[in-house]
N, C-alpha and C. Protein backbone atom coordinates (compact mmCIF):
# COMPACT_ATOMS: atom_id res chain seq x y z
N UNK A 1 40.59 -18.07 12.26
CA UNK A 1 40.15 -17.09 13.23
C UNK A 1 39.15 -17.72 14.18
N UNK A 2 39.61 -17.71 15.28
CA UNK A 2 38.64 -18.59 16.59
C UNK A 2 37.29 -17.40 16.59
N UNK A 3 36.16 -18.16 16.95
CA UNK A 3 35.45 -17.39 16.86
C UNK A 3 34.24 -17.61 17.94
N UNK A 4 33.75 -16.73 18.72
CA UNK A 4 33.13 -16.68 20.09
C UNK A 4 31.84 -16.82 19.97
N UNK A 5 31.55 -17.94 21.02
CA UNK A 5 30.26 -18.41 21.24
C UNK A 5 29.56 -18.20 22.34
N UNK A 6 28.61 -17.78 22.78
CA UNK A 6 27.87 -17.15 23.89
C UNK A 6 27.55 -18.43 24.85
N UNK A 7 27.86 -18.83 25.87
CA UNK A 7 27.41 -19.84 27.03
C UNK A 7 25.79 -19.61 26.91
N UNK A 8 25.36 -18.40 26.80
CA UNK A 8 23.63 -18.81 26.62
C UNK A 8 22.91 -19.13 25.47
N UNK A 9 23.94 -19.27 24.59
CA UNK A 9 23.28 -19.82 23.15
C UNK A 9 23.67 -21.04 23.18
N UNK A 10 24.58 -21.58 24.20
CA UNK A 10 24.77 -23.46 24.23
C UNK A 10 23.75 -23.95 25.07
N UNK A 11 23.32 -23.42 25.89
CA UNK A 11 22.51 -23.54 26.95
C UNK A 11 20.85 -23.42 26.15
N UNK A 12 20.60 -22.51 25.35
CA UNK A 12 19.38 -22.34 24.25
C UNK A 12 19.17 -23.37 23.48
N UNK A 13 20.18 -23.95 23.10
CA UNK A 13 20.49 -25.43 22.15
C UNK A 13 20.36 -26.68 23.06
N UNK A 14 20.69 -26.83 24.22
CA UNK A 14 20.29 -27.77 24.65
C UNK A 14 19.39 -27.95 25.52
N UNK A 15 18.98 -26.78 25.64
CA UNK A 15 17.42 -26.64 25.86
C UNK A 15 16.16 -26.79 24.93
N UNK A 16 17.00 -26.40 24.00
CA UNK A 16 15.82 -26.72 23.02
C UNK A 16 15.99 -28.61 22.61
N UNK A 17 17.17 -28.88 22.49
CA UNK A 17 17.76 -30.34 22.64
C UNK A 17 16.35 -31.43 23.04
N UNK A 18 16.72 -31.06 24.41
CA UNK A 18 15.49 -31.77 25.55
C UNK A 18 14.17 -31.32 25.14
N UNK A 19 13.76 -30.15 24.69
CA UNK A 19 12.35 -30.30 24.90
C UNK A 19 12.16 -30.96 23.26
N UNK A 20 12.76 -30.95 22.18
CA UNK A 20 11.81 -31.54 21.43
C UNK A 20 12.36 -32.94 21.40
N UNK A 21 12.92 -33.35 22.26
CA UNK A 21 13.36 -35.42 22.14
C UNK A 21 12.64 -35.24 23.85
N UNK A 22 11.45 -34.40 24.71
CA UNK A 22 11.08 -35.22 25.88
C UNK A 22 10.13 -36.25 25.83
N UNK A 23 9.36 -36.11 25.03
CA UNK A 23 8.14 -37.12 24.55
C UNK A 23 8.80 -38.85 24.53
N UNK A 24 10.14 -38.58 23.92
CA UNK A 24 10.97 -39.36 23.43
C UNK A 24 11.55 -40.19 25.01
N UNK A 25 12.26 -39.39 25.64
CA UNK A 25 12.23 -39.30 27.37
C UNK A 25 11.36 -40.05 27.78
N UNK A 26 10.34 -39.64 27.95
CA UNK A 26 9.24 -40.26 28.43
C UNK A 26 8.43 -41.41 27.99
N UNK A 27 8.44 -41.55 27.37
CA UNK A 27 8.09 -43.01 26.23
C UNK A 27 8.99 -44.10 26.55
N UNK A 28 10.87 -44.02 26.57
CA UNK A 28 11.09 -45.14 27.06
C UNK A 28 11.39 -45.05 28.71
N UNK A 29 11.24 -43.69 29.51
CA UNK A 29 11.09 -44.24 30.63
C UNK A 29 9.65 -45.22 31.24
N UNK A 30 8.85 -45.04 30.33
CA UNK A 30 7.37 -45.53 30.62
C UNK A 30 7.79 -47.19 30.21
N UNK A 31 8.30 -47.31 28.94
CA UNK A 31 8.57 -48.90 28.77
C UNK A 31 9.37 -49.27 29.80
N UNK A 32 10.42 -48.75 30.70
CA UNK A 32 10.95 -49.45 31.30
C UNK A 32 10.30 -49.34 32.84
N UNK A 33 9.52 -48.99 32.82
CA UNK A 33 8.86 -48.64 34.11
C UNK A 33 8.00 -50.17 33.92
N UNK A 34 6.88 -50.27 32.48
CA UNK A 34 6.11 -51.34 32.48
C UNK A 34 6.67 -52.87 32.32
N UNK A 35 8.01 -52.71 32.31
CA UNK A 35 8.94 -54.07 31.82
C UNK A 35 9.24 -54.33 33.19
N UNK A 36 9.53 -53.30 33.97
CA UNK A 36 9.80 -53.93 35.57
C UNK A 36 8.86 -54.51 35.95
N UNK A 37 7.96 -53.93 36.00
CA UNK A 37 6.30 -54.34 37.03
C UNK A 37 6.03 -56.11 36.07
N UNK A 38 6.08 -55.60 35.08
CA UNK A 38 5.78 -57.76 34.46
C UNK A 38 6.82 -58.31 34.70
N UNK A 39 8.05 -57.79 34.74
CA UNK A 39 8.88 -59.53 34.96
C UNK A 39 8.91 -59.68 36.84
N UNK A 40 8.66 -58.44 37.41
CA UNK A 40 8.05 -58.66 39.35
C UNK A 40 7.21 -59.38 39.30
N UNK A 41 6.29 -59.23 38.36
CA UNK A 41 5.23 -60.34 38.72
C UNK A 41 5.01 -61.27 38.67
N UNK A 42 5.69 -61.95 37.26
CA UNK A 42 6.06 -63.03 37.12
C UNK A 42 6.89 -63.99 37.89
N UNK A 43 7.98 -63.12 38.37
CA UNK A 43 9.36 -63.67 39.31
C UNK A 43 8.55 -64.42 40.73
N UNK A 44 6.90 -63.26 41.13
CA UNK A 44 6.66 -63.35 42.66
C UNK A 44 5.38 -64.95 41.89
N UNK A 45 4.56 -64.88 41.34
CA UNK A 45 3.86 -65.65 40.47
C UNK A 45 4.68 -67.25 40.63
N UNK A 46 5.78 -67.28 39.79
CA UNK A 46 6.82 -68.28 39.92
C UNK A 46 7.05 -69.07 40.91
N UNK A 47 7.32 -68.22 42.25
CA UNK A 47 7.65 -68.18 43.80
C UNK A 47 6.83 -68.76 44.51
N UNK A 48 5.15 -68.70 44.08
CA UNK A 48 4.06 -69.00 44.98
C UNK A 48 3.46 -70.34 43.83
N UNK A 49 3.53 -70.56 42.76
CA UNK A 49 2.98 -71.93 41.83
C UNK A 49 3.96 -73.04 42.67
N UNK A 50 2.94 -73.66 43.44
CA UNK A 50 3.50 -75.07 44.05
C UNK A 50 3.89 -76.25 42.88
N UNK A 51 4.50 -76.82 43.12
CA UNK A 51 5.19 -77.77 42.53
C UNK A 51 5.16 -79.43 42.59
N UNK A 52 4.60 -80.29 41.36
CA UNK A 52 4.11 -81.28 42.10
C UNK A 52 5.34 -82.41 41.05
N UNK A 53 6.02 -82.78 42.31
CA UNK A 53 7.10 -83.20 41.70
C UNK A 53 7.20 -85.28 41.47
N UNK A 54 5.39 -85.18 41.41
CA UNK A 54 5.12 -87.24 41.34
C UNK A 54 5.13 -87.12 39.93
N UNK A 55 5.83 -88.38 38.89
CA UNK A 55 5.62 -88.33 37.47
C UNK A 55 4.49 -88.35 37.18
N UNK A 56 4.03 -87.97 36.36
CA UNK A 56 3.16 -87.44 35.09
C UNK A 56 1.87 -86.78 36.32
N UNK A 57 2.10 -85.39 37.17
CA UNK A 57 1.26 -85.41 38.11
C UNK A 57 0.95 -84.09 37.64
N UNK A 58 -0.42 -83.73 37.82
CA UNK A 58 -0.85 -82.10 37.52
C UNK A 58 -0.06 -80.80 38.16
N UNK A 59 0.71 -80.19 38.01
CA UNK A 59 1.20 -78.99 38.52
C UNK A 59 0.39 -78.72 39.72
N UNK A 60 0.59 -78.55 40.61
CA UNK A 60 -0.53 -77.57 41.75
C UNK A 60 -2.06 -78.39 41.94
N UNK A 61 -1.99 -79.50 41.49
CA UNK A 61 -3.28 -80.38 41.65
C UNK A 61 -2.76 -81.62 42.93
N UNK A 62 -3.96 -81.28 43.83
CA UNK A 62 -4.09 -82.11 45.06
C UNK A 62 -5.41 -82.81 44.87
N UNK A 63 -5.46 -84.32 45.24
CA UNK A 63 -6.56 -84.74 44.95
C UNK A 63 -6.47 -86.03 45.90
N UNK A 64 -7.07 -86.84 46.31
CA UNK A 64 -7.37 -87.88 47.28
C UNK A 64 -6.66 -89.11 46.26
N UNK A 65 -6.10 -90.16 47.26
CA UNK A 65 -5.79 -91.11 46.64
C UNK A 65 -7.18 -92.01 45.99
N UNK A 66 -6.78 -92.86 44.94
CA UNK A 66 -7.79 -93.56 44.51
C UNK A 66 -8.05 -94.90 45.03
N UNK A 67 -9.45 -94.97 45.15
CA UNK A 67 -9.34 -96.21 45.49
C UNK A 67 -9.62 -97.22 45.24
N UNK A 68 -8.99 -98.24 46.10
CA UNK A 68 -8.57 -99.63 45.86
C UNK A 68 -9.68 -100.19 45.11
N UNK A 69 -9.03 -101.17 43.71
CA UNK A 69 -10.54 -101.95 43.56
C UNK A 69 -10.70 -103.11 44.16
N UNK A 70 -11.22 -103.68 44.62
CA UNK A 70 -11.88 -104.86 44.86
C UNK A 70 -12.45 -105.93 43.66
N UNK A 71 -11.88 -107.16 43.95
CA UNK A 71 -12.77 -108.40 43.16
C UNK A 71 -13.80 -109.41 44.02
N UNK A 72 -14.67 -110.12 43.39
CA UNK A 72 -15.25 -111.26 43.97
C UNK A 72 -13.83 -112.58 44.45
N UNK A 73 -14.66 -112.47 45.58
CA UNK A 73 -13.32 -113.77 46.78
C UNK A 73 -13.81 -115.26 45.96
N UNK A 74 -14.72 -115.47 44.95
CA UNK A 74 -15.00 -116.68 44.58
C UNK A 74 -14.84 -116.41 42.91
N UNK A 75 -14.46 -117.54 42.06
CA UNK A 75 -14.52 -117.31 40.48
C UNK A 75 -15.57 -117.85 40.42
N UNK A 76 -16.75 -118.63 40.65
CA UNK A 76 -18.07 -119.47 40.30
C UNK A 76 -18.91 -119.42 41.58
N UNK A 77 -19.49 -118.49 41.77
CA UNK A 77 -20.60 -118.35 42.17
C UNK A 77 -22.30 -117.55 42.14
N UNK A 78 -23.17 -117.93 42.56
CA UNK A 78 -24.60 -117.08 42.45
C UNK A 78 -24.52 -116.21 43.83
N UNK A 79 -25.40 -115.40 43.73
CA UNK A 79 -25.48 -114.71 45.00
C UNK A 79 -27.01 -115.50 45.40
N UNK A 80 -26.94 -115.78 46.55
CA UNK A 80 -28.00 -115.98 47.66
C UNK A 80 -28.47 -115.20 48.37
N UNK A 81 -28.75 -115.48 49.51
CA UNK A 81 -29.57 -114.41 50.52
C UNK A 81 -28.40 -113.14 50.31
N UNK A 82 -29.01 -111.59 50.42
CA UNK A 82 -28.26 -110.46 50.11
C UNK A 82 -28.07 -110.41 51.39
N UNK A 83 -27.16 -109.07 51.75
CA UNK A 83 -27.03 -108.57 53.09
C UNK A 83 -28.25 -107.50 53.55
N UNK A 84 -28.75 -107.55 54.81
CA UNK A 84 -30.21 -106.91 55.02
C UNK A 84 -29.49 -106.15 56.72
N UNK A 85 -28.90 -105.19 56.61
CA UNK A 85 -27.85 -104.86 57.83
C UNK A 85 -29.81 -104.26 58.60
N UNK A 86 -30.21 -103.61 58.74
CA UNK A 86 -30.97 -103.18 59.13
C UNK A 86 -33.07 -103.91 59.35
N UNK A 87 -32.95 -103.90 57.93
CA UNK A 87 -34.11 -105.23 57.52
C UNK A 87 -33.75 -106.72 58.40
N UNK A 88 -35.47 -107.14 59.09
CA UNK A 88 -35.41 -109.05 59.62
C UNK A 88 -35.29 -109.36 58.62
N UNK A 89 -34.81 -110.35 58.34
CA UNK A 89 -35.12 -111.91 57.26
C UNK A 89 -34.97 -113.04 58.05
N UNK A 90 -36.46 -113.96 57.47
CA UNK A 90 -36.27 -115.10 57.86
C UNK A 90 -35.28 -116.44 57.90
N UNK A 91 -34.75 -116.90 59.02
CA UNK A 91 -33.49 -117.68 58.68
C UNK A 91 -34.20 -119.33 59.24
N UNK A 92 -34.05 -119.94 58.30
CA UNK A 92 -34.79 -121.28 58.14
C UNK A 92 -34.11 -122.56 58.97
N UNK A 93 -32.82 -122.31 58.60
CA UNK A 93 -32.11 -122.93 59.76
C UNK A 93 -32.32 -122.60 61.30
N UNK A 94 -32.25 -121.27 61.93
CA UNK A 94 -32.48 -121.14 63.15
C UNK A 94 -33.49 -120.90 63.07
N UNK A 95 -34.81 -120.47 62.99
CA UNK A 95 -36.09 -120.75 63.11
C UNK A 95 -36.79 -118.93 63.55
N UNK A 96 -36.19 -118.27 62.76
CA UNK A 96 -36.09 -116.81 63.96
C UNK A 96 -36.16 -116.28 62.35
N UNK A 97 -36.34 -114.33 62.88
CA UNK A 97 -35.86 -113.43 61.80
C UNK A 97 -34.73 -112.62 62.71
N UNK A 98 -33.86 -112.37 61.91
CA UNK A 98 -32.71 -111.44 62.29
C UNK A 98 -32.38 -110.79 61.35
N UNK A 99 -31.35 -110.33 61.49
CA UNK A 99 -30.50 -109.44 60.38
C UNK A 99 -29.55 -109.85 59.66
N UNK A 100 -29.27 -110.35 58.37
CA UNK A 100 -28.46 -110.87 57.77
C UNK A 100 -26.82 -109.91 57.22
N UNK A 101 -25.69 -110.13 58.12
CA UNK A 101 -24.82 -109.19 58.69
C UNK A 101 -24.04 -109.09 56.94
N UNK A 102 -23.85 -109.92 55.63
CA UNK A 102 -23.22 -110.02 54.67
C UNK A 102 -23.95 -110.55 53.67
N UNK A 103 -23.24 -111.18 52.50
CA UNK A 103 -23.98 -111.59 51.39
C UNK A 103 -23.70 -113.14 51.52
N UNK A 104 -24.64 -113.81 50.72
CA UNK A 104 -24.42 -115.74 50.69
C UNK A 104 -23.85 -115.54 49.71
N UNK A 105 -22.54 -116.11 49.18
CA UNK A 105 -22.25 -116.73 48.02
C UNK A 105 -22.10 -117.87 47.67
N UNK A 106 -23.07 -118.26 46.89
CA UNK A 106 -23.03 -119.82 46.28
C UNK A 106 -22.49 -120.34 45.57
N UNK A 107 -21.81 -121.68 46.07
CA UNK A 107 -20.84 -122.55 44.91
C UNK A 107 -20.57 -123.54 45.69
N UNK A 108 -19.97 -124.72 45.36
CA UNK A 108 -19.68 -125.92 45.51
C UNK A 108 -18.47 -126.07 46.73
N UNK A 109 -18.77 -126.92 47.74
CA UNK A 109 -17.78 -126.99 48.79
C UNK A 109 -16.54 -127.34 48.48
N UNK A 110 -15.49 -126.63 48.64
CA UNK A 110 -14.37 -127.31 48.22
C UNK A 110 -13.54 -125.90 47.51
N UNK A 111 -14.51 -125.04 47.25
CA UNK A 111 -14.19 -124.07 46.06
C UNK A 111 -12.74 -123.21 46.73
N UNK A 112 -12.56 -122.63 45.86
CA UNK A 112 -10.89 -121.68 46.50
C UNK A 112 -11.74 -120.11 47.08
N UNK A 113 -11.33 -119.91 48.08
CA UNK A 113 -11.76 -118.63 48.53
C UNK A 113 -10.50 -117.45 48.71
N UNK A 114 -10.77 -116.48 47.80
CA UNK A 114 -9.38 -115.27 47.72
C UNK A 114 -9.82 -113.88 48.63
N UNK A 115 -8.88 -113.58 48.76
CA UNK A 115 -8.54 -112.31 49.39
C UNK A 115 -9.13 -111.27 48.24
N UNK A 116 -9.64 -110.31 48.47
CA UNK A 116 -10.69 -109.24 47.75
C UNK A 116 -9.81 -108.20 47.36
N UNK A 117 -8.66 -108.02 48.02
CA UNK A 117 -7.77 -107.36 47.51
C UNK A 117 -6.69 -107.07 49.02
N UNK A 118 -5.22 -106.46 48.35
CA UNK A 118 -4.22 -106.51 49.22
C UNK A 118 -4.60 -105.97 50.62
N UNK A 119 -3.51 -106.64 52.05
CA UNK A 119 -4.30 -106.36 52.99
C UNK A 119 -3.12 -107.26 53.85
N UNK A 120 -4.37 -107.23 55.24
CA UNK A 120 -3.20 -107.98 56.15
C UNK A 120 -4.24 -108.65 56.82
N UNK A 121 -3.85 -110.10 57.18
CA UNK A 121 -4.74 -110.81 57.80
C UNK A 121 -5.03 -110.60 59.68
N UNK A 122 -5.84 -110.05 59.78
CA UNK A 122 -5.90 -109.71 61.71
C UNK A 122 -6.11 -110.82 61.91
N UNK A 123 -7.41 -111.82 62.23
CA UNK A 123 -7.71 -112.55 62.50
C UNK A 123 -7.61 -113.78 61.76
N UNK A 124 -7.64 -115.07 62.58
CA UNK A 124 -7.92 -116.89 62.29
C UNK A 124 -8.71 -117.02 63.26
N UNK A 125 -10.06 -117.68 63.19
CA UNK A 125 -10.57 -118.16 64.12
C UNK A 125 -11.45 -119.37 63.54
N UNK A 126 -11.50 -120.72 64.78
CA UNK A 126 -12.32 -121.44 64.15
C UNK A 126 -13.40 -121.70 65.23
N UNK A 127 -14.69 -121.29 64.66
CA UNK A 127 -15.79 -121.24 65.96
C UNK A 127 -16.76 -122.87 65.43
N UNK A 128 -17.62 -122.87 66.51
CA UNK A 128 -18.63 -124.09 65.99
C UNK A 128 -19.39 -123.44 65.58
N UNK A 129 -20.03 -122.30 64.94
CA UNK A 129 -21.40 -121.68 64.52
C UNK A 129 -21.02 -121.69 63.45
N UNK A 130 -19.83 -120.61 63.09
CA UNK A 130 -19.50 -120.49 61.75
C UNK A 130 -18.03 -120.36 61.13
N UNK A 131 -17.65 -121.65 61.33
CA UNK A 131 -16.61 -122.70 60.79
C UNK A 131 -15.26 -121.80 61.08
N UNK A 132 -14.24 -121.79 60.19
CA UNK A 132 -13.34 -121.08 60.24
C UNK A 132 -13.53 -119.81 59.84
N UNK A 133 -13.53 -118.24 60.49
CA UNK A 133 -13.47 -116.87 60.18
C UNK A 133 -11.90 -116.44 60.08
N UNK A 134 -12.05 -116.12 58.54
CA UNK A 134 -10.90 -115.19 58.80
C UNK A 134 -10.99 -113.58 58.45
N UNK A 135 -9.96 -112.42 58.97
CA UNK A 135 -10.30 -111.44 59.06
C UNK A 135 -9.52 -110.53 58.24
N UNK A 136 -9.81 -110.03 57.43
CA UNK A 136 -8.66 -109.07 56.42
C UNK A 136 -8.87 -107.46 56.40
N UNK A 137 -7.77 -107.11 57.05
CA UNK A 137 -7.89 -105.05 56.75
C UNK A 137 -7.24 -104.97 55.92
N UNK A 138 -8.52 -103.75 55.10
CA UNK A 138 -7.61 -102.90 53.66
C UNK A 138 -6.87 -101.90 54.02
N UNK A 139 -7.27 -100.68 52.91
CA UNK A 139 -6.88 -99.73 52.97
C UNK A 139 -8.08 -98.58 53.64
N UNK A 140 -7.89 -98.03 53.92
CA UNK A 140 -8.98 -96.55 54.28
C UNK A 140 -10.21 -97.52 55.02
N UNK A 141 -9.79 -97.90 56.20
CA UNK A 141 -10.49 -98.71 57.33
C UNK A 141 -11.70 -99.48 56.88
N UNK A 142 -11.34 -100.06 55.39
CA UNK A 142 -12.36 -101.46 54.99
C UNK A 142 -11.76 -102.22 55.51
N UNK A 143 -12.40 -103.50 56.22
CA UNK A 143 -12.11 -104.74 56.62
C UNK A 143 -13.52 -106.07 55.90
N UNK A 144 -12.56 -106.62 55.10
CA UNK A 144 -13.02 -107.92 54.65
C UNK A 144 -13.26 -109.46 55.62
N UNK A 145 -14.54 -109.62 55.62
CA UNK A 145 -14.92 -111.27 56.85
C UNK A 145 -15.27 -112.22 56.34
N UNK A 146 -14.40 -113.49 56.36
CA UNK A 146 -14.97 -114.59 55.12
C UNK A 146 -15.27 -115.55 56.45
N UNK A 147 -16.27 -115.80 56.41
CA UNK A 147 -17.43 -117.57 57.06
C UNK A 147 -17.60 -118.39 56.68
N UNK A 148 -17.08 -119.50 56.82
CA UNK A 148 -17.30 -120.43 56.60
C UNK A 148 -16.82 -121.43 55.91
N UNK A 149 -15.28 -121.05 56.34
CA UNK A 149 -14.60 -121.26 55.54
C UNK A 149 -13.71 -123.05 56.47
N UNK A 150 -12.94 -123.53 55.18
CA UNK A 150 -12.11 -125.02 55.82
C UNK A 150 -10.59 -125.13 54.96
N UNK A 151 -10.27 -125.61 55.36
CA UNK A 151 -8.36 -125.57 54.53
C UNK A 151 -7.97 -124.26 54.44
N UNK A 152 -7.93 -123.51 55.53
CA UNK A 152 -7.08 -121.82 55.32
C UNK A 152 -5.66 -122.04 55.29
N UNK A 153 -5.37 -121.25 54.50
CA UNK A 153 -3.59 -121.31 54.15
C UNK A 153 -3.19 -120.23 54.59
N UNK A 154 -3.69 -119.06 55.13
CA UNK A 154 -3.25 -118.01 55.77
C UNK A 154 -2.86 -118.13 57.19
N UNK A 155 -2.52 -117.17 58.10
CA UNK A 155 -2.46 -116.99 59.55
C UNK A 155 -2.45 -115.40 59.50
N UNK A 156 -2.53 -115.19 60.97
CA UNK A 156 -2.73 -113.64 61.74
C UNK A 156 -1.16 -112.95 61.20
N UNK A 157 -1.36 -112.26 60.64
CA UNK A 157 -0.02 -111.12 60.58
C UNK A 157 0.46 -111.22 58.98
N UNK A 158 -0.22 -112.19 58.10
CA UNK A 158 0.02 -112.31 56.67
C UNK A 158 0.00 -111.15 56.21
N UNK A 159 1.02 -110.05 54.92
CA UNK A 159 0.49 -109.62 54.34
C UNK A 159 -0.06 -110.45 52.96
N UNK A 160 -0.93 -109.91 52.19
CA UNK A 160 -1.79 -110.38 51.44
C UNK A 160 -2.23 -109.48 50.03
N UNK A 161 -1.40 -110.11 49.12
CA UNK A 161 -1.79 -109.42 47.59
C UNK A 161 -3.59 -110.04 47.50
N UNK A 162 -4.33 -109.22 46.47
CA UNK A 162 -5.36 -109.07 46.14
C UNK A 162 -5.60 -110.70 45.21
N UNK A 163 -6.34 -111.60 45.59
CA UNK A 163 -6.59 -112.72 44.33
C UNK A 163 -5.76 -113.77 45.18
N UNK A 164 -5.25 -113.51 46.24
CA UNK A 164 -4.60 -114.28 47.31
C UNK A 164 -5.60 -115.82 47.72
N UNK A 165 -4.97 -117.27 47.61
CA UNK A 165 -6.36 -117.93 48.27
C UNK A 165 -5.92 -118.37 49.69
N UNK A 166 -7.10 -118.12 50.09
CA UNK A 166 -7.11 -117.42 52.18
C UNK A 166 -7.64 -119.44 52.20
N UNK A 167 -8.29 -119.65 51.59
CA UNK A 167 -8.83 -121.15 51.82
C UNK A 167 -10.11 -121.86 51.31
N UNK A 168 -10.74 -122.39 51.95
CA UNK A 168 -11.99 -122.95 50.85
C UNK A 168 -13.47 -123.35 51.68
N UNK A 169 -14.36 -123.40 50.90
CA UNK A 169 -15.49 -123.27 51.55
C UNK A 169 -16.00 -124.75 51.45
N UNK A 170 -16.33 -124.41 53.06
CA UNK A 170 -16.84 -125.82 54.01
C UNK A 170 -17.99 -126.26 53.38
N UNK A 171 -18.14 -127.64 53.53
CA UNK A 171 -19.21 -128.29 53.56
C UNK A 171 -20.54 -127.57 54.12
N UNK A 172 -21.06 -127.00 55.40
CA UNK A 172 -21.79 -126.26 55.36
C UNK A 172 -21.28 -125.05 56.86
N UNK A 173 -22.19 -124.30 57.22
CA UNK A 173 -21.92 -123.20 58.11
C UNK A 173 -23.20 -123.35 59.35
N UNK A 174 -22.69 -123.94 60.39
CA UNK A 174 -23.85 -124.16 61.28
C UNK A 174 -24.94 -123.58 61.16
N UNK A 175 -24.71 -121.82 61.44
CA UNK A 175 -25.75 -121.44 61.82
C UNK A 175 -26.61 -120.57 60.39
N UNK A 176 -25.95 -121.57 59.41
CA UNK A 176 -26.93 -121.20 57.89
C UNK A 176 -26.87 -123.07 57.05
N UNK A 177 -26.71 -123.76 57.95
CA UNK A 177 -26.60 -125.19 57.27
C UNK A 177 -27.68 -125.46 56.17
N UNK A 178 -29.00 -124.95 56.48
CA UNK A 178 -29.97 -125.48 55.44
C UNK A 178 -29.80 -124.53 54.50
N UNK A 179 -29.01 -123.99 53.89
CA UNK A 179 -29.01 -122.80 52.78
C UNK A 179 -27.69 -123.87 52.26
N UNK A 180 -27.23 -125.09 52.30
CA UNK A 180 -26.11 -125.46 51.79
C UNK A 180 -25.02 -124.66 51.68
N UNK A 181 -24.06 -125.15 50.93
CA UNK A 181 -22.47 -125.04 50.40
C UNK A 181 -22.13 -123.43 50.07
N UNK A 182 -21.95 -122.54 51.17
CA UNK A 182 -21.58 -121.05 50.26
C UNK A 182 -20.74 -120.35 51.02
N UNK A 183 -20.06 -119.36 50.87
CA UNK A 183 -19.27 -118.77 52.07
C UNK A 183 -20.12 -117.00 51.77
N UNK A 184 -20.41 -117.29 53.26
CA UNK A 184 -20.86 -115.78 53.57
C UNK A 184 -20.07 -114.79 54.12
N UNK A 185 -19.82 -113.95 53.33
CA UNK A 185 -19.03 -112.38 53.24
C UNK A 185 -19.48 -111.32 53.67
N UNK A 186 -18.74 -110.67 54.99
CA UNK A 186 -19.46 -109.67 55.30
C UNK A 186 -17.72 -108.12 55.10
N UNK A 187 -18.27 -107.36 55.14
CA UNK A 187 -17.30 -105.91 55.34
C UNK A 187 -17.47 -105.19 56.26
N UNK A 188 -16.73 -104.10 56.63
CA UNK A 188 -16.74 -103.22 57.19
C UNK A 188 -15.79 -102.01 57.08
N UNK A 189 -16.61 -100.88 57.57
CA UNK A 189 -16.40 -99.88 57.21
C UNK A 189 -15.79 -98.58 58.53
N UNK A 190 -14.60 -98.49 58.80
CA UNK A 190 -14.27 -98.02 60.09
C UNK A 190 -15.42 -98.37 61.06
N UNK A 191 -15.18 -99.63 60.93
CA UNK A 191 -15.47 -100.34 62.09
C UNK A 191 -17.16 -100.50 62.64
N UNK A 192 -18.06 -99.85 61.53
CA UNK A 192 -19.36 -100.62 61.24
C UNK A 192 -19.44 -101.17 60.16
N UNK A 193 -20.15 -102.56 60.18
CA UNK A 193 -21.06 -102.95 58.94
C UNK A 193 -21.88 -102.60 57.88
N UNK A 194 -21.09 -102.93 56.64
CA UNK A 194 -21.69 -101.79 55.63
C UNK A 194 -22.19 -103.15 54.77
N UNK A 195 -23.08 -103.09 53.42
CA UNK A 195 -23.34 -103.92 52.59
C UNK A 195 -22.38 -104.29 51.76
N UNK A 196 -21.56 -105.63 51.16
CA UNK A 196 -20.35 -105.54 50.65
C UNK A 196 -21.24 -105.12 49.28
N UNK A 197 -22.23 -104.97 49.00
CA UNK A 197 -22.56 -104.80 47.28
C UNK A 197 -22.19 -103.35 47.18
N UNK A 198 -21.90 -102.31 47.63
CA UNK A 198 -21.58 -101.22 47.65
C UNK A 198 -20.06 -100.91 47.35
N UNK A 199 -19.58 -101.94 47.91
CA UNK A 199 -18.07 -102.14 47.45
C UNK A 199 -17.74 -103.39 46.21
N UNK A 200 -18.32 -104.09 45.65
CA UNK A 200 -18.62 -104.93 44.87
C UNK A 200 -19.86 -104.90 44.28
N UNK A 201 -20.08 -104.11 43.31
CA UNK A 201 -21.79 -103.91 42.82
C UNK A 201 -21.84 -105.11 42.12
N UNK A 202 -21.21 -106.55 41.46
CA UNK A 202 -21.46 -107.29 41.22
C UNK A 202 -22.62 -108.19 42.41
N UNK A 203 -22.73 -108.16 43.61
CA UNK A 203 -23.51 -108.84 44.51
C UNK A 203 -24.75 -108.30 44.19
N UNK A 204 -25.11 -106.96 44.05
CA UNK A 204 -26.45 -106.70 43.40
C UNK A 204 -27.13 -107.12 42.80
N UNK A 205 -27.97 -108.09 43.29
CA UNK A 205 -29.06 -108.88 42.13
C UNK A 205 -30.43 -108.10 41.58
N UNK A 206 -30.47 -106.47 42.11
CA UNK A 206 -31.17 -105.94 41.73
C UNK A 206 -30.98 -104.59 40.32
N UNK A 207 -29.33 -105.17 40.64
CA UNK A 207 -28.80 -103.73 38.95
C UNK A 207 -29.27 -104.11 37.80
């Protein structure tokens, strides 16, 4: 026997249905509401982390190149007169005080004189004051000046690994003759004169 069911008693049932599972409703519309917003953020997060694609390089780390080291252009020498860019010192040979533009390095005439590190040779010059100059640019507008020098094996346009020998130091340097046998080294620094002990703290006879 079929038996009759009222449309407002299906309607009572699934009304009542919904209200006691809405909590239920609402709970996972809330998880899926908070699951969108974290993986957006992550996705936009993702999008904007720069990418640093040099081996073994920090993610998102920018930092200045390092720089170059430098060695002593002689294996056996003392330091002599320092560089005094600003300070007179008395110069015994010319009879005057001036400014002493580099450092003396002392050692025996004849010695091997190297390149301070990689570079390119600008200049050859051979003057009567102070013997053969040659001229070496680094990197980040240091330029290396060796005086007083005799037997150069370089020329203008060399490039030049670091420990390179540029040539050898003269018998003496006119305009420092009574200080004997040394080749005096001067630097520079975009294009003023700086103290090379600053770039070589070995010349420091005061550390």
């Amino acid at each position: 026997m079929k038996t009759y069911q009222s449309p407002t008693k299906d309607k009572k049932t699934k009304k009542n249905f919904f209200m006691r599972n809405i909590y239920g409703f609402i709970f996972g519309i809330t998880l899926l509401v908070v699951a969108g917003i974290i993986t957006l953020t992550l996705v936009l997060n993702a999008r904007r982390a720069p990418v640093d694609n040099k081996p073994g390089g920090d993610v998102g780390v920018d930092g200045p190149p390092p720089a170059p080291a430098y060695s002593a252009p002689l294996v056996d020498y003392t330091v002599g007169k320092e560089a005094s860019l600003t300070k007179l010192v008395y110069s015994s040979t010319l009879n005057q005080w001036r400014t002493h533009n580099g450092v003396d390095l002392m050692t025996a005439a004849g010695a091997e004189v190297k390149c301070i590190a990689g570079g390119k040779v600008e200049k050859v010059q051979e003057t009567t004051l102070e013997g053969v100059v040659v001229t070496i640019s680094h990197e980040n507008g240091v330029v290396s000046i060796y005086k007083g020098l005799s037997d150069v094996s370089v020329k203008e346009g060399d490039a030049l690994t670091g420990g390179t020998v540029i040539g050898k130091v003269a018998e003496n340097m006119m305009t420092e003759q009574n200080d004997g046998a040394h080749l005096h080294f001067e630097m520079t620094k975009d294009g003023k004169l700086v103290d090379p002990a600053a770039f070589l703290p070995e010349f420091n006879t005061e550390k």
